[in-house]
C-alpha atoms as a PDB file:
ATOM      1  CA  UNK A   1      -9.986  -8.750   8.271  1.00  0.00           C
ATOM      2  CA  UNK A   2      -7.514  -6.105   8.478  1.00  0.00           C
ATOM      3  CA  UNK A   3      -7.184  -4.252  11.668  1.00  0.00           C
ATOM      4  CA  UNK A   4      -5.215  -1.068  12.381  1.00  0.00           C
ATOM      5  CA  UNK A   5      -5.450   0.767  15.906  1.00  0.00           C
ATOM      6  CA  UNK A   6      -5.092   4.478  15.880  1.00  0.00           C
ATOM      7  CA  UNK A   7      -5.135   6.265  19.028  1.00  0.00           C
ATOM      8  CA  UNK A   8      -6.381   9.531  19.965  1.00  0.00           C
ATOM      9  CA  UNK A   9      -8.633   8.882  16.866  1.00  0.00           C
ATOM     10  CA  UNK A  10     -11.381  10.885  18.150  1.00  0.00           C
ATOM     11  CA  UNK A  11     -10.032  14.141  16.191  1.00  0.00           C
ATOM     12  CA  UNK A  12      -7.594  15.979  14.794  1.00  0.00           C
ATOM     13  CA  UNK A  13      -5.246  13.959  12.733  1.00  0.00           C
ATOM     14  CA  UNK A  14      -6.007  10.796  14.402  1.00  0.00           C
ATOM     15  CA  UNK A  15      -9.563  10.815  12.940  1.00  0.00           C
ATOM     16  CA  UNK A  16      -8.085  11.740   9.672  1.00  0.00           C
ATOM     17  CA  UNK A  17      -5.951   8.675   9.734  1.00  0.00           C
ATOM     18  CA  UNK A  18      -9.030   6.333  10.753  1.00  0.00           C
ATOM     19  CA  UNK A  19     -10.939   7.540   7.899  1.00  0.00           C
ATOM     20  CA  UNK A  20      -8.380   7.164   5.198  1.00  0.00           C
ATOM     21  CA  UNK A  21      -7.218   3.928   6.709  1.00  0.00           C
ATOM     22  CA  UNK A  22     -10.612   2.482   6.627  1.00  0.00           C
ATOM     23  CA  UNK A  23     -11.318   3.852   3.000  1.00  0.00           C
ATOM     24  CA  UNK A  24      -8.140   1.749   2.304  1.00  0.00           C
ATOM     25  CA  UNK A  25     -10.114  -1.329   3.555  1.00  0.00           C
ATOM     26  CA  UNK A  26      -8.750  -1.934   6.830  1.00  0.00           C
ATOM     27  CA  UNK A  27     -11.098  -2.690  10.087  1.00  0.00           C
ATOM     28  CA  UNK A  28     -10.106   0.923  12.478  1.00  0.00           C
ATOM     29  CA  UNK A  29      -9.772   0.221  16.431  1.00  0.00           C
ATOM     30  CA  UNK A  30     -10.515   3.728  17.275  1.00  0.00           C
ATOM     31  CA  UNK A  31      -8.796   5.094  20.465  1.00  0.00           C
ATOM     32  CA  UNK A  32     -10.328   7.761  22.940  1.00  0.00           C
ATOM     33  CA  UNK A  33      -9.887   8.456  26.167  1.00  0.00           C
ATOM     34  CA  UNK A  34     -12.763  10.480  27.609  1.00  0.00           C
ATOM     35  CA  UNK A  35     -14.632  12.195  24.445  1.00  0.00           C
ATOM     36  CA  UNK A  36     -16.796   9.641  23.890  1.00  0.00           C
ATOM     37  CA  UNK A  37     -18.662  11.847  21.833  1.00  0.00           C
ATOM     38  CA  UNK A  38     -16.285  12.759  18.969  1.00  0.00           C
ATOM     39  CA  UNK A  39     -15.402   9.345  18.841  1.00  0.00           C
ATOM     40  CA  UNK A  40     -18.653   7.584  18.140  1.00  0.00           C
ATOM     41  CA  UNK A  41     -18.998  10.685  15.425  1.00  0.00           C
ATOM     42  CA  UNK A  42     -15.517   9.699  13.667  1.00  0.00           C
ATOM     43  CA  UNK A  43     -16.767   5.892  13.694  1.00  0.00           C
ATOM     44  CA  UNK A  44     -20.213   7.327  12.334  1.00  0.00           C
ATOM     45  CA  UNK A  45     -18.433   9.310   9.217  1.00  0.00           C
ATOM     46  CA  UNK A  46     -16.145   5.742   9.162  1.00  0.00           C
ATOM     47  CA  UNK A  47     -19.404   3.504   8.325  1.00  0.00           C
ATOM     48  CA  UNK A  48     -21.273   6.450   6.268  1.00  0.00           C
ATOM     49  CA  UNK A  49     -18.401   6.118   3.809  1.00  0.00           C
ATOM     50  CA  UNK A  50     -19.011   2.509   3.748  1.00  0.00           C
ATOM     51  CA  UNK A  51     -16.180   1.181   5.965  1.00  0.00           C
ATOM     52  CA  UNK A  52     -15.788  -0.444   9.205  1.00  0.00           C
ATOM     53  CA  UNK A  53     -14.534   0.076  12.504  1.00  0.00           C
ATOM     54  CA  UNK A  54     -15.469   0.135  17.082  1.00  0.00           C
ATOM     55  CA  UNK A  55     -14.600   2.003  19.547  1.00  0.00           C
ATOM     56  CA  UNK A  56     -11.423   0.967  22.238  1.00  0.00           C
ATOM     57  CA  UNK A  57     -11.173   3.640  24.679  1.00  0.00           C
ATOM     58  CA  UNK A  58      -8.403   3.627  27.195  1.00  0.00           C
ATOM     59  CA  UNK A  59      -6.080   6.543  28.365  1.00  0.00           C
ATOM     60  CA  UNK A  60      -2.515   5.763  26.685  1.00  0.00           C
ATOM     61  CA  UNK A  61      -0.370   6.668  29.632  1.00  0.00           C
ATOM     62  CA  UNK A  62      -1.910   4.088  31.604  1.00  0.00           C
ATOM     63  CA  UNK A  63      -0.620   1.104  31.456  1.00  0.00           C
ATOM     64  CA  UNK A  64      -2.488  -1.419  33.041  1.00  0.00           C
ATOM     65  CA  UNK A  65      -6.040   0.129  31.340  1.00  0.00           C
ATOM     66  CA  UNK A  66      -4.042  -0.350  28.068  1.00  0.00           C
ATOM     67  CA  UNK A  67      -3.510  -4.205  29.105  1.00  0.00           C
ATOM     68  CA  UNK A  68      -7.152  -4.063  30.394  1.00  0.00           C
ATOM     69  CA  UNK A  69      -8.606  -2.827  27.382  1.00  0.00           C
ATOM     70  CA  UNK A  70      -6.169  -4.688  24.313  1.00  0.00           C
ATOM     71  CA  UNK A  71      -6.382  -8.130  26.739  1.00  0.00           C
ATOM     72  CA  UNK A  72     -10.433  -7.655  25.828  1.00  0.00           C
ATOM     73  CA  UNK A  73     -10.051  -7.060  22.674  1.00  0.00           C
ATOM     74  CA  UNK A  74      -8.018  -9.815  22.122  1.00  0.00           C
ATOM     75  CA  UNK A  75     -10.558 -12.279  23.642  1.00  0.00           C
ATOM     76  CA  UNK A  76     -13.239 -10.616  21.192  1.00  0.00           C
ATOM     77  CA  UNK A  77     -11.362 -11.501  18.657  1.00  0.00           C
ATOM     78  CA  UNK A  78      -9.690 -14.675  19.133  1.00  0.00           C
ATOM     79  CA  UNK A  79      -8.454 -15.238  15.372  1.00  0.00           C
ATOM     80  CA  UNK A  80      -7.733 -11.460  14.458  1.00  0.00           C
ATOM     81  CA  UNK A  81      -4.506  -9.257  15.154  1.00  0.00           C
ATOM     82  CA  UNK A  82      -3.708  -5.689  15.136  1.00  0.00           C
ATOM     83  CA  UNK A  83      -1.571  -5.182  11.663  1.00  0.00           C
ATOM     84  CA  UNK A  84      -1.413  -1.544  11.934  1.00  0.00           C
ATOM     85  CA  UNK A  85      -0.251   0.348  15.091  1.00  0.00           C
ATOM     86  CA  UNK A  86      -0.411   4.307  14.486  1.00  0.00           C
ATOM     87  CA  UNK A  87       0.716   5.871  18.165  1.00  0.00           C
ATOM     88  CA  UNK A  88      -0.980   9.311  17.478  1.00  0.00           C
ATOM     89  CA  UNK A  89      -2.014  10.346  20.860  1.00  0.00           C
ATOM     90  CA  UNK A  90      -0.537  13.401  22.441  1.00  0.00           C
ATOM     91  CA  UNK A  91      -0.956  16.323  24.337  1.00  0.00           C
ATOM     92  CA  UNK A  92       1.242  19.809  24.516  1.00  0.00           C
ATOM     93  CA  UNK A  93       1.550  21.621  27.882  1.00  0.00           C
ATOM     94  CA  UNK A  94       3.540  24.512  26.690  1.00  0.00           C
ATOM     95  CA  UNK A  95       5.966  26.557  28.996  1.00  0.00           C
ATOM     96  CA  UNK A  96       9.189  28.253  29.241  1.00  0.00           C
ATOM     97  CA  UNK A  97      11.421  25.965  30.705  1.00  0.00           C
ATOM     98  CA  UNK A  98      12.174  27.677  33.733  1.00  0.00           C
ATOM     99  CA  UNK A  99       8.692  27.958  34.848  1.00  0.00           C
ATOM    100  CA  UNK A 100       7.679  24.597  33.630  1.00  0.00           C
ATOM    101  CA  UNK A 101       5.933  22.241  36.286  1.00  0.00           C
ATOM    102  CA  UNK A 102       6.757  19.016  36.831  1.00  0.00           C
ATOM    103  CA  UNK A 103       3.241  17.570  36.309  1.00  0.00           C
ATOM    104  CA  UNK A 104       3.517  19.222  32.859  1.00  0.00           C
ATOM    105  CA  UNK A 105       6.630  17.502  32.128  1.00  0.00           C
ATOM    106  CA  UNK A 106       5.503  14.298  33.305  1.00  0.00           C
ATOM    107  CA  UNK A 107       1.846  14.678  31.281  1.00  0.00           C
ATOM    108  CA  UNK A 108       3.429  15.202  27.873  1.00  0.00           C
ATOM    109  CA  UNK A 109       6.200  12.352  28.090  1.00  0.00           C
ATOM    110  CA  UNK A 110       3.917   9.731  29.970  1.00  0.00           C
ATOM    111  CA  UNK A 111       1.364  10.435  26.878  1.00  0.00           C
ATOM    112  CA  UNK A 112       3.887  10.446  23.836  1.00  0.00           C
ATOM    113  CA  UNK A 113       6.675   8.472  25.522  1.00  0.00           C
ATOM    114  CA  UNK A 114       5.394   6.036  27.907  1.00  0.00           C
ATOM    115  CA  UNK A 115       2.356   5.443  25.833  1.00  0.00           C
ATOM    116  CA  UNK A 116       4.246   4.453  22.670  1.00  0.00           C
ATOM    117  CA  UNK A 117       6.162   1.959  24.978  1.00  0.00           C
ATOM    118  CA  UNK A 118       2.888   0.897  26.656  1.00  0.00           C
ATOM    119  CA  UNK A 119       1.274  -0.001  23.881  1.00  0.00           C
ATOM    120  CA  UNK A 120       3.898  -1.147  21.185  1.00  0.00           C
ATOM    121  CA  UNK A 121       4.752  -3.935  23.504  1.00  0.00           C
ATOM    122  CA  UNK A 122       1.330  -5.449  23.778  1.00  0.00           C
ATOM    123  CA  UNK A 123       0.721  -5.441  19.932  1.00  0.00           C
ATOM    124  CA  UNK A 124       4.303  -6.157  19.068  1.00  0.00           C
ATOM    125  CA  UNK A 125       3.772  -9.730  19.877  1.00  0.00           C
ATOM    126  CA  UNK A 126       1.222 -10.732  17.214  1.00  0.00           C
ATOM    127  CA  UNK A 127       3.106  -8.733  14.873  1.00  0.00           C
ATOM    128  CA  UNK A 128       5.973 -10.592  15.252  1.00  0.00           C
ATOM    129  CA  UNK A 129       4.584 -14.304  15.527  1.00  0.00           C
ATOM    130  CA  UNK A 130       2.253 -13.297  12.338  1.00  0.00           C
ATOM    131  CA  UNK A 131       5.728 -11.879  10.560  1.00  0.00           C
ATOM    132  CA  UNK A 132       3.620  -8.648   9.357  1.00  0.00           C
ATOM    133  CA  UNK A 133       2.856  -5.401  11.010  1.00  0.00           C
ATOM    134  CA  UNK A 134       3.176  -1.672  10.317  1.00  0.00           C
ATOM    135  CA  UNK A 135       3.920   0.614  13.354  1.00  0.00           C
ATOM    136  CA  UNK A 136       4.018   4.301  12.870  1.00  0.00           C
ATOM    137  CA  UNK A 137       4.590   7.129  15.276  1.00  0.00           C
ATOM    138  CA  UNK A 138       3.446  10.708  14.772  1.00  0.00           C
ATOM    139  CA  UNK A 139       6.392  12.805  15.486  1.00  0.00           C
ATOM    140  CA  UNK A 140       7.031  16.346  14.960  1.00  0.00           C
ATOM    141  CA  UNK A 141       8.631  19.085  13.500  1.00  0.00           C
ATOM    142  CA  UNK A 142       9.550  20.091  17.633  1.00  0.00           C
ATOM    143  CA  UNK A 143      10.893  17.121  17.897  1.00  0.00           C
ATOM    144  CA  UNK A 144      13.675  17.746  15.194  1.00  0.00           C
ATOM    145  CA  UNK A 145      14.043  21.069  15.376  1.00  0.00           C
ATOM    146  CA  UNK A 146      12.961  21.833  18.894  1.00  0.00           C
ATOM    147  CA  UNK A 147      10.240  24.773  19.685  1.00  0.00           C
ATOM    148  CA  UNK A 148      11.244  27.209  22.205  1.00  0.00           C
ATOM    149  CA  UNK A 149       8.364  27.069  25.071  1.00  0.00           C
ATOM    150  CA  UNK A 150       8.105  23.465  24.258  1.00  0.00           C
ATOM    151  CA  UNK A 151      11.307  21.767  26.378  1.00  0.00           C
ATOM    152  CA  UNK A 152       8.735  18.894  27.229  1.00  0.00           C
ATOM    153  CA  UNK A 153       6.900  18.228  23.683  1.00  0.00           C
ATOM    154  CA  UNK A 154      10.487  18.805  21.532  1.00  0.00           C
ATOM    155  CA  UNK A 155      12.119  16.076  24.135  1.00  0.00           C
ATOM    156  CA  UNK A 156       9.040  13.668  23.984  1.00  0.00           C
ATOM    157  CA  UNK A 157       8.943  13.753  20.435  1.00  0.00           C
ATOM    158  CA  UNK A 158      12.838  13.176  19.900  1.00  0.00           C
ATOM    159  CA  UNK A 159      12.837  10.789  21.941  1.00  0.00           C
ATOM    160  CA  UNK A 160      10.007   9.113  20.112  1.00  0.00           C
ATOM    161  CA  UNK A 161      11.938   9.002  17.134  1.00  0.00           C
ATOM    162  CA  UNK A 162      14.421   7.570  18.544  1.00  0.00           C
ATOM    163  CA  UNK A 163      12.501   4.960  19.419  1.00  0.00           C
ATOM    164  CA  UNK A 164      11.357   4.929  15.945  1.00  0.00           C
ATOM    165  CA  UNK A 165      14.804   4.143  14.849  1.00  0.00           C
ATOM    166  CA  UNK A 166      15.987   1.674  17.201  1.00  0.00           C
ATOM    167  CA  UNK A 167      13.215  -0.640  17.276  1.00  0.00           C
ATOM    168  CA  UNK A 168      12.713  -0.831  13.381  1.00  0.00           C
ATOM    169  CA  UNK A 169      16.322  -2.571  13.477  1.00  0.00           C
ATOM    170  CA  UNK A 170      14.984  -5.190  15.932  1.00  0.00           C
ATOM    171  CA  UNK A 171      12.061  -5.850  14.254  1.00  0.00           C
ATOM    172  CA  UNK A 172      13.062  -6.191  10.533  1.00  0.00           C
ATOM    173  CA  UNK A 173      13.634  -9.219  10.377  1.00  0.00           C
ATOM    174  CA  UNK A 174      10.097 -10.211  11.089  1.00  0.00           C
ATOM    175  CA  UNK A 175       8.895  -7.885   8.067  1.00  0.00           C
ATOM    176  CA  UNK A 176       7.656  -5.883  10.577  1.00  0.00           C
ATOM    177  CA  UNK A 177       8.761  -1.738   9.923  1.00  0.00           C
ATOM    178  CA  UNK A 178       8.284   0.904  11.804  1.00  0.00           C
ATOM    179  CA  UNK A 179       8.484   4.563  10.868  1.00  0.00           C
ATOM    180  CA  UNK A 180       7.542   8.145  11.758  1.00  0.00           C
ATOM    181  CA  UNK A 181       5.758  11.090  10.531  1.00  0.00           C
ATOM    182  CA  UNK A 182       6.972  14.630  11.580  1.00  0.00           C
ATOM    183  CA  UNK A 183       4.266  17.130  10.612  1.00  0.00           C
ATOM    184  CA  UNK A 184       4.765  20.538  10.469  1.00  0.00           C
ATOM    185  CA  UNK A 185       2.033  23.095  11.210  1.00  0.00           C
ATOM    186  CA  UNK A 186      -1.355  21.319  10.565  1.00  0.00           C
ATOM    187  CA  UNK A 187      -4.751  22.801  10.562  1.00  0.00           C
ATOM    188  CA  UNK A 188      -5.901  20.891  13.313  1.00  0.00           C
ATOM    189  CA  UNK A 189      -7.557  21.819  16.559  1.00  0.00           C
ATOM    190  CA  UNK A 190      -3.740  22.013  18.170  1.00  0.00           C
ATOM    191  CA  UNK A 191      -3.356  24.715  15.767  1.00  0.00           C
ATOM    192  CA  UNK A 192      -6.070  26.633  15.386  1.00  0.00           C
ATOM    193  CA  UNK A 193      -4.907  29.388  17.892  1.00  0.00           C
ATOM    194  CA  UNK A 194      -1.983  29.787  16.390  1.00  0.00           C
ATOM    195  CA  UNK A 195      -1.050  33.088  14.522  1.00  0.00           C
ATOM    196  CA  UNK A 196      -2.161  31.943  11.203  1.00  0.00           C
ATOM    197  CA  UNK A 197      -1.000  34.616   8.886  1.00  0.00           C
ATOM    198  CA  UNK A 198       2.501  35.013  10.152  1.00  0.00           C
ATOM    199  CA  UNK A 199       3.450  31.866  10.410  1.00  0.00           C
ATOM    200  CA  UNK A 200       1.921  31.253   6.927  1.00  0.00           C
ATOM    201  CA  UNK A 201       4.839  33.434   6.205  1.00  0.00           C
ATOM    202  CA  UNK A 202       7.670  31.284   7.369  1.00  0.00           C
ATOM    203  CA  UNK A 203       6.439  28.415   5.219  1.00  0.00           C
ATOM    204  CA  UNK A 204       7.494  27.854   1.847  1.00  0.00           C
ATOM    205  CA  UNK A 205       4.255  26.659   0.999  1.00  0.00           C
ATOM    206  CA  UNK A 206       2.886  29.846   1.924  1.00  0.00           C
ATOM    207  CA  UNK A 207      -0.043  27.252   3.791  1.00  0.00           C
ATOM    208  CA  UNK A 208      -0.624  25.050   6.735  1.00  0.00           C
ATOM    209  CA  UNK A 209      -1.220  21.575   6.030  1.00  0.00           C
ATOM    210  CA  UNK A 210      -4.241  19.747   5.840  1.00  0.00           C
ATOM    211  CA  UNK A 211      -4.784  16.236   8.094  1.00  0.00           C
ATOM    212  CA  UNK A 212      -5.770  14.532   4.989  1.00  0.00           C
ATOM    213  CA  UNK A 213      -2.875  15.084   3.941  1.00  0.00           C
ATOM    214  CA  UNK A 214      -0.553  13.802   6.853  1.00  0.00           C
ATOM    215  CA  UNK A 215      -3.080  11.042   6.378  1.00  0.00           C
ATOM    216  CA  UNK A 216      -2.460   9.638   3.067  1.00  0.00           C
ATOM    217  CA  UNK A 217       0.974   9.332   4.184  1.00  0.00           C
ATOM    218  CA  UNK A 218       0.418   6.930   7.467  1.00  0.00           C
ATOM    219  CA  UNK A 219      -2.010   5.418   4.526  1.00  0.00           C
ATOM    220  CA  UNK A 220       1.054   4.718   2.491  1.00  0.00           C
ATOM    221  CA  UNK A 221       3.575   3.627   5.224  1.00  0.00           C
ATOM    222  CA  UNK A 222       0.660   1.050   6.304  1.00  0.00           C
ATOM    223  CA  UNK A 223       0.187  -0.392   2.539  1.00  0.00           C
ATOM    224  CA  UNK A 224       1.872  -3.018   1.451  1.00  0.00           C
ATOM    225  CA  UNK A 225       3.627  -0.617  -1.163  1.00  0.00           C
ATOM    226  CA  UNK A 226       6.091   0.473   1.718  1.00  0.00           C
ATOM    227  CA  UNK A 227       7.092  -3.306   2.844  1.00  0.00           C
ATOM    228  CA  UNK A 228      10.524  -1.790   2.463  1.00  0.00           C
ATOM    229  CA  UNK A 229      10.763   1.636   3.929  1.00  0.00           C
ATOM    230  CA  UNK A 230      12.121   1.103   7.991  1.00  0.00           C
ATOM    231  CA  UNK A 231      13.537   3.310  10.309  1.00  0.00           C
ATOM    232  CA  UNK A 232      12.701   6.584   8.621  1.00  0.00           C
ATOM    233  CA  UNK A 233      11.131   9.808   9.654  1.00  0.00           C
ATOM    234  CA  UNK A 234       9.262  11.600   6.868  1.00  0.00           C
ATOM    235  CA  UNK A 235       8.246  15.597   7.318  1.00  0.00           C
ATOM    236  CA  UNK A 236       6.016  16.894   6.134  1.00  0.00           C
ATOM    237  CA  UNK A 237       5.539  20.405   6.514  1.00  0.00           C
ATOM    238  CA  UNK A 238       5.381  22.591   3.817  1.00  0.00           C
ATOM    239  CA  UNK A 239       9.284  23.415   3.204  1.00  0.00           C
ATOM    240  CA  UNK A 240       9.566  24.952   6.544  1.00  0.00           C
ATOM    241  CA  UNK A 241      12.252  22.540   7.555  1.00  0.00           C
ATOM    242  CA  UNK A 242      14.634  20.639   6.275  1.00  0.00           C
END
């Protein structure tokens, strides 16, 4: 079986991701930390449209509850491996710099940052000694462009793709890839208090996007159709930036 872990999978564009990845076949480890609720509901809509998947929850900026949780998982499934690593968790704790707390610094980095590293490690491993894996980071438009009133979120996401870039050089050679998606404005319960209609206007597309569609392109980055596609950061957002 093919297994891909998606964190923060309870909603939002994580849950789009588990569905389309488990339409594609594979076996989605679905990542929550406390909403139990619209977790067991994504794995529900998962097995309705006939695929497969269970429930791994475990807050991402923890490190020793992600050892806790992947170590038991491991032991559960002594001849399977994570193939498919999408780090999709994060939070935004939106300021103005100068009256930005530290806690809200450290919350968004330790979940973006700190989690990718967390986690990455531990499934890394198998990856490498099975010579196949797909890792893929959700970046962000902030994190290319920068947003003002989001110091902490643009510098967690640029740093993340950094990341991105420097470990998909040390991993090649053990056709294992890893790449990032940079969404734009997504319809998406991070976005639904947004000003719709005026930012609709700064978007070529005249549109937000649509998670299924940020999906189907982790889907594509996990298939075996992008074996050689490393070290990249796709947008996609609608023409907004480029």
């Amino acid at each position: 079986m093919k297994y891909a872990l998606i964190t923060g999978a309870s909603r939002g564009l994580g849950k789009a991701i588990a569905l389309r990845l488990a339409k594609d076949g594979f076996t989605v480890i679905i990542n929550y930390q406390s909403n139990k609720e619209a977790a067991e509901d994504t794995l529900k809509q998962v097995q309705e449209a006939g695929g497969t998947g269970e429930l791994l929850p475990f807050n991402v900026a923890d490190s020793q509850a992600i050892e806790t949780a992947l170590e038991s998982w491991a032991t559960s499934h002594p001849d399977d491996y994570i193939s498919v690593l999408v780090n999709n968790a994060g939070i935004h704790e939106d300021n103005l710099m100068i009256f930005m707390q530290e806690d809200q610094w450290n919350r968004v980095l330790d979940t973006t940052l700190n989690g990718f590293f967390y986690i990455t490690r531990r499934v890394l491993k198998n990856m490498l000694t099975r010579r196949n894996g797909r890792i893929i980071n959700m970046a962000s438009l902030s994190g290319l462009k920068g947003q003002p009133g989001q110091t902490n979120y643009s510098a967690a996401k640029a740093a993340l793709i950094g990341a991105t870039k420097a470990l998909a050089q040390e991993v090649a050679a053990r056709k294992v890839t890893v790449n990032a998606i940079a969404p734009g404005f997504i319809a998406t319960d991070m976005t639904k208090e947004l000003e719709n209609d005026e930012l609709k206007k700064l978007i070529p597309l005249g549109r937000f996007g649509k998670p299924e569609e940020v999906a189907a392109l982790a889907a594509f980055l996990a298939s075996d159709d992008a074996a050689y596609i490393t070290g990249q950061v796709i947008s996609i957002n609608g023409g907004l930036y480029t």
